[in-house]
PDB file of N, CA and C in Angstrom:
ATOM      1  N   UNK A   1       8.738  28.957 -14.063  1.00  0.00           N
ATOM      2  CA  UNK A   1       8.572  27.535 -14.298  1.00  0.00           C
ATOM      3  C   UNK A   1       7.148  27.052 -13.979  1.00  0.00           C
ATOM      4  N   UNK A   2       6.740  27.403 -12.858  1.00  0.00           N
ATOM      5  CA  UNK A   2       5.094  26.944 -12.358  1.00  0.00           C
ATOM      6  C   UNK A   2       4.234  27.244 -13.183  1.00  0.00           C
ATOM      7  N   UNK A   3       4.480  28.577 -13.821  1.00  0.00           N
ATOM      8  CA  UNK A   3       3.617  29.262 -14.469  1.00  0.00           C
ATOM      9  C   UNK A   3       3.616  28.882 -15.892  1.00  0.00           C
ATOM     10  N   UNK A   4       4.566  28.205 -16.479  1.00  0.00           N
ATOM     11  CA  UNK A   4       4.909  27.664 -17.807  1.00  0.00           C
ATOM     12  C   UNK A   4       4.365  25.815 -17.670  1.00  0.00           C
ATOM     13  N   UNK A   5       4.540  25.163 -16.284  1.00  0.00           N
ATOM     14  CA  UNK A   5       3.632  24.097 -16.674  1.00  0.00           C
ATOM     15  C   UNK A   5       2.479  24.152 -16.208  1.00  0.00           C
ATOM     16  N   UNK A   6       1.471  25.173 -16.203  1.00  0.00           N
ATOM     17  CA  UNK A   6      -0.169  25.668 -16.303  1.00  0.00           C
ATOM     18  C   UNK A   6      -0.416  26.002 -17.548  1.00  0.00           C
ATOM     19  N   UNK A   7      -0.153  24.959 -18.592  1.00  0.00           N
ATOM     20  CA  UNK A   7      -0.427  25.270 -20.130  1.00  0.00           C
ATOM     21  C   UNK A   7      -2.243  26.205 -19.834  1.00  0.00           C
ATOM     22  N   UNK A   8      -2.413  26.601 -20.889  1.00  0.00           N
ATOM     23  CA  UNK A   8      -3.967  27.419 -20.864  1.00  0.00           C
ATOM     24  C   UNK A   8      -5.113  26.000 -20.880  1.00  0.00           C
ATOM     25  N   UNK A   9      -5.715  26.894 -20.015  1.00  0.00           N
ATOM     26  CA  UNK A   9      -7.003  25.765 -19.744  1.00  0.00           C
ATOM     27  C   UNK A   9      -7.712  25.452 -21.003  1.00  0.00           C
ATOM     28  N   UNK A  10      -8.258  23.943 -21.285  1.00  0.00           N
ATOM     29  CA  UNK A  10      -9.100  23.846 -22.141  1.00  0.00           C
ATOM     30  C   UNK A  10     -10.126  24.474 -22.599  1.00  0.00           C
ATOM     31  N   UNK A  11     -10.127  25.174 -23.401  1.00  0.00           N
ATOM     32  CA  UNK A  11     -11.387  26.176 -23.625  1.00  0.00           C
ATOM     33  C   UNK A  11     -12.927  25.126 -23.958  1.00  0.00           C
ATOM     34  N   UNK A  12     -12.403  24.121 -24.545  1.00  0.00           N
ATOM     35  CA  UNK A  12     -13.471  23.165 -25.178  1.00  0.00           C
ATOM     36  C   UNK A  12     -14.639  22.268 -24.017  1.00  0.00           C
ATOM     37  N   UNK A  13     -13.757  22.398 -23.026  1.00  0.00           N
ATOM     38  CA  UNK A  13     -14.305  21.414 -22.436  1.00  0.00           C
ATOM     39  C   UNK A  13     -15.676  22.212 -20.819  1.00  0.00           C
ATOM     40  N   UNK A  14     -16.513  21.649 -21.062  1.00  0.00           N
ATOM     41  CA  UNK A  14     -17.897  22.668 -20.533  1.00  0.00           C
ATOM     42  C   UNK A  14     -18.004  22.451 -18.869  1.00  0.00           C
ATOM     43  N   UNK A  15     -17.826  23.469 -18.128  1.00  0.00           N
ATOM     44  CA  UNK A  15     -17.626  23.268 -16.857  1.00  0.00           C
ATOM     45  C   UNK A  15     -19.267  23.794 -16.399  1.00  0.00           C
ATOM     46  N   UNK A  16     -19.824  22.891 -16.034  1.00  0.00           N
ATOM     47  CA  UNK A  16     -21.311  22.952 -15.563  1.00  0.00           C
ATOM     48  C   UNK A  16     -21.661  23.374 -14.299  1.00  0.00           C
ATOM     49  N   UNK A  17     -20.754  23.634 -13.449  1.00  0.00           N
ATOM     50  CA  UNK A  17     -20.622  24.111 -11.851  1.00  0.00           C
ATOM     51  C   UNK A  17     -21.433  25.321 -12.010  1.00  0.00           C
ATOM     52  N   UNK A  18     -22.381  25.380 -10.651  1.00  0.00           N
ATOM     53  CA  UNK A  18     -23.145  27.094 -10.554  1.00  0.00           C
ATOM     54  C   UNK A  18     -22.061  27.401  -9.568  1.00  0.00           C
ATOM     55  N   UNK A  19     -22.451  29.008  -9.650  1.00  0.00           N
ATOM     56  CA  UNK A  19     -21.741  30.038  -9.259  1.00  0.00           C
ATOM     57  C   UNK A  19     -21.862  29.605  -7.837  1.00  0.00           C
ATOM     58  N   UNK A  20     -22.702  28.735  -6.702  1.00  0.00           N
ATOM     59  CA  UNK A  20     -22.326  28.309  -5.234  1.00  0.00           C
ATOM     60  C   UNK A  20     -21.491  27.305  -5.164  1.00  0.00           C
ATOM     61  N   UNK A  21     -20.965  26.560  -6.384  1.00  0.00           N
ATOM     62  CA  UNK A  21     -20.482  25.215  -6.749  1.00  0.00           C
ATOM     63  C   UNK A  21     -18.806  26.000  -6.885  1.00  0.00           C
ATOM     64  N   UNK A  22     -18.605  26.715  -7.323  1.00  0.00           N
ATOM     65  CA  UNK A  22     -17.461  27.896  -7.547  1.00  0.00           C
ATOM     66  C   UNK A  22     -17.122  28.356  -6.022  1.00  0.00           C
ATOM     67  N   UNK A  23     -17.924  29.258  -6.106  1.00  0.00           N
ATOM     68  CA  UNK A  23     -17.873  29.577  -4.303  1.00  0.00           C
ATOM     69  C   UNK A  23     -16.905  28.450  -3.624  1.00  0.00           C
ATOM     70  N   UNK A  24     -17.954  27.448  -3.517  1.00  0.00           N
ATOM     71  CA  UNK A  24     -17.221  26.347  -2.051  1.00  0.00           C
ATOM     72  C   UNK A  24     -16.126  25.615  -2.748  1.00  0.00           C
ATOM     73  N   UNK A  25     -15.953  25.728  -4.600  1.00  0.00           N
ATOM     74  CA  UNK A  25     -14.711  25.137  -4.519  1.00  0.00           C
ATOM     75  C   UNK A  25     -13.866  26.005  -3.970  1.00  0.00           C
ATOM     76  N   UNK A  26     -13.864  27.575  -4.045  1.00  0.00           N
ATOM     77  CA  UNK A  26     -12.384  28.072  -4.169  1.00  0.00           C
ATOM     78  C   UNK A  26     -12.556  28.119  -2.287  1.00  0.00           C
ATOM     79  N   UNK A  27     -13.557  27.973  -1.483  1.00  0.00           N
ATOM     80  CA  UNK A  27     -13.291  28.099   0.046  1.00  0.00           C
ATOM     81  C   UNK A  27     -12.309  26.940   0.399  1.00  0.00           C
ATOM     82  N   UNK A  28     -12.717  25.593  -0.778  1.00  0.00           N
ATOM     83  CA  UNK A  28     -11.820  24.584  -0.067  1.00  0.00           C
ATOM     84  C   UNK A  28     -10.442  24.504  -0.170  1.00  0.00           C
ATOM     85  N   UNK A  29     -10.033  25.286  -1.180  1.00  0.00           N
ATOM     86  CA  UNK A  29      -8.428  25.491  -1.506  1.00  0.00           C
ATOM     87  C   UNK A  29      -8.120  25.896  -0.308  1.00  0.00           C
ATOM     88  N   UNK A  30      -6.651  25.138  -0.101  1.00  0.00           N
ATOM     89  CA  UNK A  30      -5.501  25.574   0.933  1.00  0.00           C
ATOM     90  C   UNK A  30      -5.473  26.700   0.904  1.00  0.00           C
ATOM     91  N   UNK A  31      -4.939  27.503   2.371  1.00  0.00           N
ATOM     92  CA  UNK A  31      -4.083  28.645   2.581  1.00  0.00           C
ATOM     93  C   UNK A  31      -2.553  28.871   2.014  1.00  0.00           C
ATOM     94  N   UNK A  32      -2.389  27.885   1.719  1.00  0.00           N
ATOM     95  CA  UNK A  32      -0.946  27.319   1.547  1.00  0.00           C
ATOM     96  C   UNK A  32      -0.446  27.559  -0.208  1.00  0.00           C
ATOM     97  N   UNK A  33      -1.873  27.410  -0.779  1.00  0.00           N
ATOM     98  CA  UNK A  33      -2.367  27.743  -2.154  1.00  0.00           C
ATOM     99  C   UNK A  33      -2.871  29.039  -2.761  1.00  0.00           C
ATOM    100  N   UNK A  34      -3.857  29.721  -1.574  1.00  0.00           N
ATOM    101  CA  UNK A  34      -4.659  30.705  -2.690  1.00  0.00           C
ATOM    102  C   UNK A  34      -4.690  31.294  -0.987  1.00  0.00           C
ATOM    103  N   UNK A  35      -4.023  32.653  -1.190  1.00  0.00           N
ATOM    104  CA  UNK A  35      -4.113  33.047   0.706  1.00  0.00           C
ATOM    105  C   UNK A  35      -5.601  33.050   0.671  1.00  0.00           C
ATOM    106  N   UNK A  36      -6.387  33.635   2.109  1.00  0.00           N
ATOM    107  CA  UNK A  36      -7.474  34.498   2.594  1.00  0.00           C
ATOM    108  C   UNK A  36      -7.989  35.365   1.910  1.00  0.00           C
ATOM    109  N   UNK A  37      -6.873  36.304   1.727  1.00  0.00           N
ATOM    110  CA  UNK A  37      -7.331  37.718   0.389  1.00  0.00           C
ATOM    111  C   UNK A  37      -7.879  37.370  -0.574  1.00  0.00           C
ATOM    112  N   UNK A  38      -6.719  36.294  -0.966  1.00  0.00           N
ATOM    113  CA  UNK A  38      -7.231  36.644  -2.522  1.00  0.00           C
ATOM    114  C   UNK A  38      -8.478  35.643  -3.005  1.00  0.00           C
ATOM    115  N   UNK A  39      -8.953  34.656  -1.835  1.00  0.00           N
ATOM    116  CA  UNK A  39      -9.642  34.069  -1.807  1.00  0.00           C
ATOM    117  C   UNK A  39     -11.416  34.503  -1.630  1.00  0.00           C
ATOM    118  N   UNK A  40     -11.700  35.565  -0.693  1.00  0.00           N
ATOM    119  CA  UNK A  40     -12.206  36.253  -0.931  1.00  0.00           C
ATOM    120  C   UNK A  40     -12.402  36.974  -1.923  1.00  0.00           C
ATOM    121  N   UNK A  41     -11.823  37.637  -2.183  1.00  0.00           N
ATOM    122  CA  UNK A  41     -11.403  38.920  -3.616  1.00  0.00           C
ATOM    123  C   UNK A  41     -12.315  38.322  -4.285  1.00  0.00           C
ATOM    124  N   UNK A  42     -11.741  36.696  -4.756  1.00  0.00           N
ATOM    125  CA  UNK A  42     -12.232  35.844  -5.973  1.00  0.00           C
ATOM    126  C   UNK A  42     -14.019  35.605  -5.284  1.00  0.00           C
ATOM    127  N   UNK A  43     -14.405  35.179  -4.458  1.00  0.00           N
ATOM    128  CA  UNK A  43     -15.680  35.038  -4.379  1.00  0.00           C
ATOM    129  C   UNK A  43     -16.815  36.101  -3.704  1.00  0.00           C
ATOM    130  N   UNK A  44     -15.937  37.214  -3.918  1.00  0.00           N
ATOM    131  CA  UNK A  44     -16.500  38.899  -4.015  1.00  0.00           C
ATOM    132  C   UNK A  44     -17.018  38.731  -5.658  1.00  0.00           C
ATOM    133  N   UNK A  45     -15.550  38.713  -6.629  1.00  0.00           N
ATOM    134  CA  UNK A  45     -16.089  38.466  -8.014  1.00  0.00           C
ATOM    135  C   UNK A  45     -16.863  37.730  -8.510  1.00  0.00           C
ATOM    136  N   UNK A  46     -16.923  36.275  -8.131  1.00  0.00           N
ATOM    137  CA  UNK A  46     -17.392  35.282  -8.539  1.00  0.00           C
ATOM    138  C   UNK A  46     -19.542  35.619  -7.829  1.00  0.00           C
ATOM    139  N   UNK A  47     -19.672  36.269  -7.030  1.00  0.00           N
ATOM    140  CA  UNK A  47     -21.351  36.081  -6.649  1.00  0.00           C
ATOM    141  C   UNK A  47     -21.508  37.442  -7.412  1.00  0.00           C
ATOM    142  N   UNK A  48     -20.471  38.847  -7.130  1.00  0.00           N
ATOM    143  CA  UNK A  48     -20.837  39.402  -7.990  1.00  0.00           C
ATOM    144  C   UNK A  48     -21.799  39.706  -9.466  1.00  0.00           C
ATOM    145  N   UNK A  49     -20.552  39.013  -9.736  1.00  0.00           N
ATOM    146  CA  UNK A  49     -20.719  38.873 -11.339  1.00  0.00           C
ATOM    147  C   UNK A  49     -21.156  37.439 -11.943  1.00  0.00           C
ATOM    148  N   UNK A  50     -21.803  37.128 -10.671  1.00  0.00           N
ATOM    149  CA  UNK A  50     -22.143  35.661 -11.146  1.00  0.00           C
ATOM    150  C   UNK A  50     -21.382  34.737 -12.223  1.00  0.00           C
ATOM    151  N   UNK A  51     -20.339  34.306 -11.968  1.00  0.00           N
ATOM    152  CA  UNK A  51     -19.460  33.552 -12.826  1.00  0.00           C
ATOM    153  C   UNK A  51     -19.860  32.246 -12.439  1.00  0.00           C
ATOM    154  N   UNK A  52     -20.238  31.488 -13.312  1.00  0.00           N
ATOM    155  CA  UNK A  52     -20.455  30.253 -13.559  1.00  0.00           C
ATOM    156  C   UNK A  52     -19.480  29.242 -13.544  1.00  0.00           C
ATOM    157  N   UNK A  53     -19.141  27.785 -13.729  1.00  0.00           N
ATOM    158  CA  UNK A  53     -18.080  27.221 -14.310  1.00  0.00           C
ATOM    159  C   UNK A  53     -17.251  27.993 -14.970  1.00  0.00           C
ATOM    160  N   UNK A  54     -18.074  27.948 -16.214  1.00  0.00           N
ATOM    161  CA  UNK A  54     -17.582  28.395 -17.750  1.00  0.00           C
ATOM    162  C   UNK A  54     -16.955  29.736 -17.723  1.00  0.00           C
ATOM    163  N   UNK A  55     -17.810  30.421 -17.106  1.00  0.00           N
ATOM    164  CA  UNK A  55     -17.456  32.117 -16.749  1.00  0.00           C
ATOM    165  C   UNK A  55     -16.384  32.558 -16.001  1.00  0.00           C
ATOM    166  N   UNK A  56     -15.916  30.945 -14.875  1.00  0.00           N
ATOM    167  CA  UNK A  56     -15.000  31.502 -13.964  1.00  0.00           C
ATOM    168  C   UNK A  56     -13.720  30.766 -14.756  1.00  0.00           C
ATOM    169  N   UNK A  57     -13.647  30.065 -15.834  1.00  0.00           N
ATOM    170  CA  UNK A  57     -12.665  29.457 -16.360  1.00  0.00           C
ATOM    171  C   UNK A  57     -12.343  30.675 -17.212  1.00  0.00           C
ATOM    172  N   UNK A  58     -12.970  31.106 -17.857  1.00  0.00           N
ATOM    173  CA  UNK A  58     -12.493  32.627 -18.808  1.00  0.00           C
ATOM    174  C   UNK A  58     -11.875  33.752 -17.757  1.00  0.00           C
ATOM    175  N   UNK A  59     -12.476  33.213 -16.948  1.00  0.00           N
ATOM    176  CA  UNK A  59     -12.172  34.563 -15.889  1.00  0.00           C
ATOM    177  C   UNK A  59     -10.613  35.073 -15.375  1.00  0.00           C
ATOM    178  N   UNK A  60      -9.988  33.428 -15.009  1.00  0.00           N
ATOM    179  CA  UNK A  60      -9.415  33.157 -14.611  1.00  0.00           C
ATOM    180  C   UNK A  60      -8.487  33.052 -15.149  1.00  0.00           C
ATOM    181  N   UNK A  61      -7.965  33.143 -16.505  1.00  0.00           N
ATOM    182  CA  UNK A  61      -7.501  33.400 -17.401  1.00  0.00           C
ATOM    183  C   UNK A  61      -6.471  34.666 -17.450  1.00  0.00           C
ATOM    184  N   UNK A  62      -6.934  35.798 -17.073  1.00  0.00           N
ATOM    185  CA  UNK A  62      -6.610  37.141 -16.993  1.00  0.00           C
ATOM    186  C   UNK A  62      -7.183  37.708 -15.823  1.00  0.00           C
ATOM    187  N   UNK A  63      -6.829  36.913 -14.950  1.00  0.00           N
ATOM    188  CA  UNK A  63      -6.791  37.106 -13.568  1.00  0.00           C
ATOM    189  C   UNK A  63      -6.307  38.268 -13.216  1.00  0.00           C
ATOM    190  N   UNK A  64      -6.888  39.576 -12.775  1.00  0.00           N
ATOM    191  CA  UNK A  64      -6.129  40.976 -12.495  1.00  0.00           C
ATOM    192  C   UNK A  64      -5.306  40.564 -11.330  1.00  0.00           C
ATOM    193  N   UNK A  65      -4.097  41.232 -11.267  1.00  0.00           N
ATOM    194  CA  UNK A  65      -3.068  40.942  -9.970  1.00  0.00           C
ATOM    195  C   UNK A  65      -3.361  41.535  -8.373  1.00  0.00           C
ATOM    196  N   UNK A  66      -4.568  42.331  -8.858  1.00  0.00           N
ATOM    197  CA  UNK A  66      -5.102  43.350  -7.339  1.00  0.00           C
ATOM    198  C   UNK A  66      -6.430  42.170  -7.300  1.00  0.00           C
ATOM    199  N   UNK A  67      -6.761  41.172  -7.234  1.00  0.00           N
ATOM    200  CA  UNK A  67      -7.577  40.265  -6.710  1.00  0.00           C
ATOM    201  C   UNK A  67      -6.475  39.203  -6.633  1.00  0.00           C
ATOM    202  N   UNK A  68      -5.566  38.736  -7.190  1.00  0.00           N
ATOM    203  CA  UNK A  68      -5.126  37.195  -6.748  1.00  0.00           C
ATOM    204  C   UNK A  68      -3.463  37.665  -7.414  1.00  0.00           C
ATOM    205  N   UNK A  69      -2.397  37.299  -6.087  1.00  0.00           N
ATOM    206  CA  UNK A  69      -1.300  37.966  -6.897  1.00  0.00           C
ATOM    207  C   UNK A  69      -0.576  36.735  -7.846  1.00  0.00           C
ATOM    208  N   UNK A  70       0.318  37.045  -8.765  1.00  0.00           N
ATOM    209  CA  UNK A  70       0.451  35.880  -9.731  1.00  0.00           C
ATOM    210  C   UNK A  70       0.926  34.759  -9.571  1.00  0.00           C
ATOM    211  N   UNK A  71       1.643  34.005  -8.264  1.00  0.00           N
ATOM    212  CA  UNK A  71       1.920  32.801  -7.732  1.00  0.00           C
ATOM    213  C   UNK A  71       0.804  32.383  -7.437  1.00  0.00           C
ATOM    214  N   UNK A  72       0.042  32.840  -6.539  1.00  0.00           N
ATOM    215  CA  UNK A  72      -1.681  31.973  -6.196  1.00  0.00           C
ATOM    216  C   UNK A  72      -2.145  31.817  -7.246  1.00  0.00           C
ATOM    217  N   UNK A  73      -2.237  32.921  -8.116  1.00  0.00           N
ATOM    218  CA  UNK A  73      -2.997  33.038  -9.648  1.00  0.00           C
ATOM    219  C   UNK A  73      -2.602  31.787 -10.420  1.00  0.00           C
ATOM    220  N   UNK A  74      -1.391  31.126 -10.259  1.00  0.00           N
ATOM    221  CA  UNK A  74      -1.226  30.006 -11.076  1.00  0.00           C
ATOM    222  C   UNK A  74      -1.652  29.162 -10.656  1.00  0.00           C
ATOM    223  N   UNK A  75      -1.158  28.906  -9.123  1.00  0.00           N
ATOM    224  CA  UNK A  75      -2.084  28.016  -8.392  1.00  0.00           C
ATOM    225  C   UNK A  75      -3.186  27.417  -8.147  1.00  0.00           C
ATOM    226  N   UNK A  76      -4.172  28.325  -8.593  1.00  0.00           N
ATOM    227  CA  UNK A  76      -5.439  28.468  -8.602  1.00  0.00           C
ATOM    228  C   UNK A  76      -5.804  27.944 -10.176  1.00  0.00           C
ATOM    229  N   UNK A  77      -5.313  28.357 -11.075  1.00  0.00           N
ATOM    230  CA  UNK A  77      -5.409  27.821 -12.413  1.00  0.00           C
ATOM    231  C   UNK A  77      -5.044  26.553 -12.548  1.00  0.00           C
ATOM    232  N   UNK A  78      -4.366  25.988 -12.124  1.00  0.00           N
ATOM    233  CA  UNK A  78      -3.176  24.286 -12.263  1.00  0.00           C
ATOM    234  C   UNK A  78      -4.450  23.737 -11.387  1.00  0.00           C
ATOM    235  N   UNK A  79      -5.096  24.542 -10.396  1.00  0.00           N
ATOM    236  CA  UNK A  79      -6.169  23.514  -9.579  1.00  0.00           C
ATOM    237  C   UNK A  79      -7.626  23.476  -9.959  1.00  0.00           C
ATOM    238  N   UNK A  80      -7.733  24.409 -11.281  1.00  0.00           N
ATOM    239  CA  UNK A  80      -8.711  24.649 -11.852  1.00  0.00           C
ATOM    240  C   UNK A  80      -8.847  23.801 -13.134  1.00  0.00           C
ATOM    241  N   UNK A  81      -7.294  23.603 -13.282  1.00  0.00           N
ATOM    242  CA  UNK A  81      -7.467  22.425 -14.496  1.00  0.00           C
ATOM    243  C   UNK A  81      -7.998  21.534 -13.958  1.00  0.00           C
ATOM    244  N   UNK A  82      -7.820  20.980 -13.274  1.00  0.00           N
ATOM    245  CA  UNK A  82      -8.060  19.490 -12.502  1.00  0.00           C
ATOM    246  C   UNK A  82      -9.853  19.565 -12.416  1.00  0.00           C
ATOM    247  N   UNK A  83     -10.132  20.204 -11.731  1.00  0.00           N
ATOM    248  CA  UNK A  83     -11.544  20.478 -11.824  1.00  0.00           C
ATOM    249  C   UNK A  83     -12.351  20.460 -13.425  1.00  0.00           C
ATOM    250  N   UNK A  84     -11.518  20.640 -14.561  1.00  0.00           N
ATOM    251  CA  UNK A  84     -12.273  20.509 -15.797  1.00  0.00           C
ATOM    252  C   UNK A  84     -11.761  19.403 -16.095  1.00  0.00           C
ATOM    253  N   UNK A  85     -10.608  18.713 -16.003  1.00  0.00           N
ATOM    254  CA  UNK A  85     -10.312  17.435 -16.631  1.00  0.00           C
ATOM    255  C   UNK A  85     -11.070  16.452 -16.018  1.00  0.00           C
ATOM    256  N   UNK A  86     -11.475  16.618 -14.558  1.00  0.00           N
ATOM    257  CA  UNK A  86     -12.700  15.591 -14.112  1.00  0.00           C
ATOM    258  C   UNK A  86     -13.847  16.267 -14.782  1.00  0.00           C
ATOM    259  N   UNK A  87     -14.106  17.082 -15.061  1.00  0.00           N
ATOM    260  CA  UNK A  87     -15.694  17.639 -16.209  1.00  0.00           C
ATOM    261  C   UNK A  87     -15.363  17.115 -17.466  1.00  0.00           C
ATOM    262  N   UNK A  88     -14.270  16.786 -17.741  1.00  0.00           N
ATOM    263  CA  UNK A  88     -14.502  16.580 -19.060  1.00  0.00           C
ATOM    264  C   UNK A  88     -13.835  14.723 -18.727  1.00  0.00           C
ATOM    265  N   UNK A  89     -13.458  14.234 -18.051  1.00  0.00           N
ATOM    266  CA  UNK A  89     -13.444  12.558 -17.531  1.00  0.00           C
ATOM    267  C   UNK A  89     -15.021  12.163 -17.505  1.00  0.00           C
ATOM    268  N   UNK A  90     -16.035  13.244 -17.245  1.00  0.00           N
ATOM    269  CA  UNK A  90     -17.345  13.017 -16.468  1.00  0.00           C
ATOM    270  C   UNK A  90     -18.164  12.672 -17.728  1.00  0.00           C
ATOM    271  N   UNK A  91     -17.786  13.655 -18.297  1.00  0.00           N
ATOM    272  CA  UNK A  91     -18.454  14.161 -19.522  1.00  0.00           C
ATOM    273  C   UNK A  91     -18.319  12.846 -20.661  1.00  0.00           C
ATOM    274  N   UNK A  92     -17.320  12.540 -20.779  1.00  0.00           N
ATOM    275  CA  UNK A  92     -16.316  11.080 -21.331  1.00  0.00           C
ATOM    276  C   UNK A  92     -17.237  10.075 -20.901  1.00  0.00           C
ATOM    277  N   UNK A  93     -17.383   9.502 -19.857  1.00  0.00           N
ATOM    278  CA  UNK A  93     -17.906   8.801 -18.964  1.00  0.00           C
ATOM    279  C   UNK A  93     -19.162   8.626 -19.482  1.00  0.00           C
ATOM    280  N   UNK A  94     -20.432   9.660 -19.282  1.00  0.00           N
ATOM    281  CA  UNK A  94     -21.540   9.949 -19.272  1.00  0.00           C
ATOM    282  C   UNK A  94     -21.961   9.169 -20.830  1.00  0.00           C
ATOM    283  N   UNK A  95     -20.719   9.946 -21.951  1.00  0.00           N
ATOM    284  CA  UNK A  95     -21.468   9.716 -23.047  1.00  0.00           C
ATOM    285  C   UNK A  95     -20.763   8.030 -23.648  1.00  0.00           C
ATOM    286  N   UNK A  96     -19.894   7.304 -22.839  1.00  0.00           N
ATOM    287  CA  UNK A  96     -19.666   5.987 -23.343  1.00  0.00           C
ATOM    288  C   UNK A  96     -21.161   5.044 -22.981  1.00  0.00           C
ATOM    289  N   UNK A  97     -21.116   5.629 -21.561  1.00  0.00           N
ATOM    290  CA  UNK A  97     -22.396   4.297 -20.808  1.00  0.00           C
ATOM    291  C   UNK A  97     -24.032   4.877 -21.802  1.00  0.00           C
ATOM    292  N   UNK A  98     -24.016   6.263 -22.425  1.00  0.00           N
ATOM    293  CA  UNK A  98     -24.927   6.512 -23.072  1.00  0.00           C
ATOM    294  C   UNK A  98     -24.914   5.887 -24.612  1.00  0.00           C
ATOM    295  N   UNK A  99     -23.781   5.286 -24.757  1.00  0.00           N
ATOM    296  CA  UNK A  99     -23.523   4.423 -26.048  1.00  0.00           C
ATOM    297  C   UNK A  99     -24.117   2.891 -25.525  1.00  0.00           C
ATOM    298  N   UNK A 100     -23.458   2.336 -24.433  1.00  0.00           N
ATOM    299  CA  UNK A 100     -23.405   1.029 -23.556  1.00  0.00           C
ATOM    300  C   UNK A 100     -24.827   0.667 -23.973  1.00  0.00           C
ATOM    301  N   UNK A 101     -26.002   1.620 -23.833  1.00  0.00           N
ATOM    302  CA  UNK A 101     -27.313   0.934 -23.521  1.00  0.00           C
ATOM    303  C   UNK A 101     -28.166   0.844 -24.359  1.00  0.00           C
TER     304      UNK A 101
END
């Protein structure tokens, strides 16, 4: 059920976060949400491989189960939407008041 209302993330919409902006989001997620492990794991991958916004939204997608097991894995996605629907609220935003003037 959890995992069926985490429809797939917007592919369209442009997540501008750098890879330290990634980092300290996923440090601020609950324990309760995304354990220790797999929290790490993810920002082992993420400086790694330098995943960006954009990079960590694809990423995250096909989340391997030996970095984040698949209950956090949704978790982490449903809280990752939220993070692009304010990028793309922002984005909304940006380009009305760029009409406004």
């Amino acid at each position: 059920p959890l995992a069926a209302a985490v429809s797939a993330l917007p592919a369209a919409v442009e997540c501008a976060k750098s890879v330290a902006e990634v980092v300290s989001w996923i440090q601020s997620l609950p324990e309760s949400h995304v354990p220790d492990a797999c929290k790490e794991s993810l920002i082992a991958v993420v400086e790694s491989e330098g995943l960006d916004g954009q990079a960590f939204t694809d990423y995250i997608q096909k989340l391997p189960p030996e970095v984040c097991a698949p209950k956090a894995a949704a978790k982490l996605r449903a809280a990752w939407k939220h993070v692009l629907a304010e990028a793309k609220l922002a984005a909304a935003a940006g380009a009305s008041a760029g009409r406004a003037s």
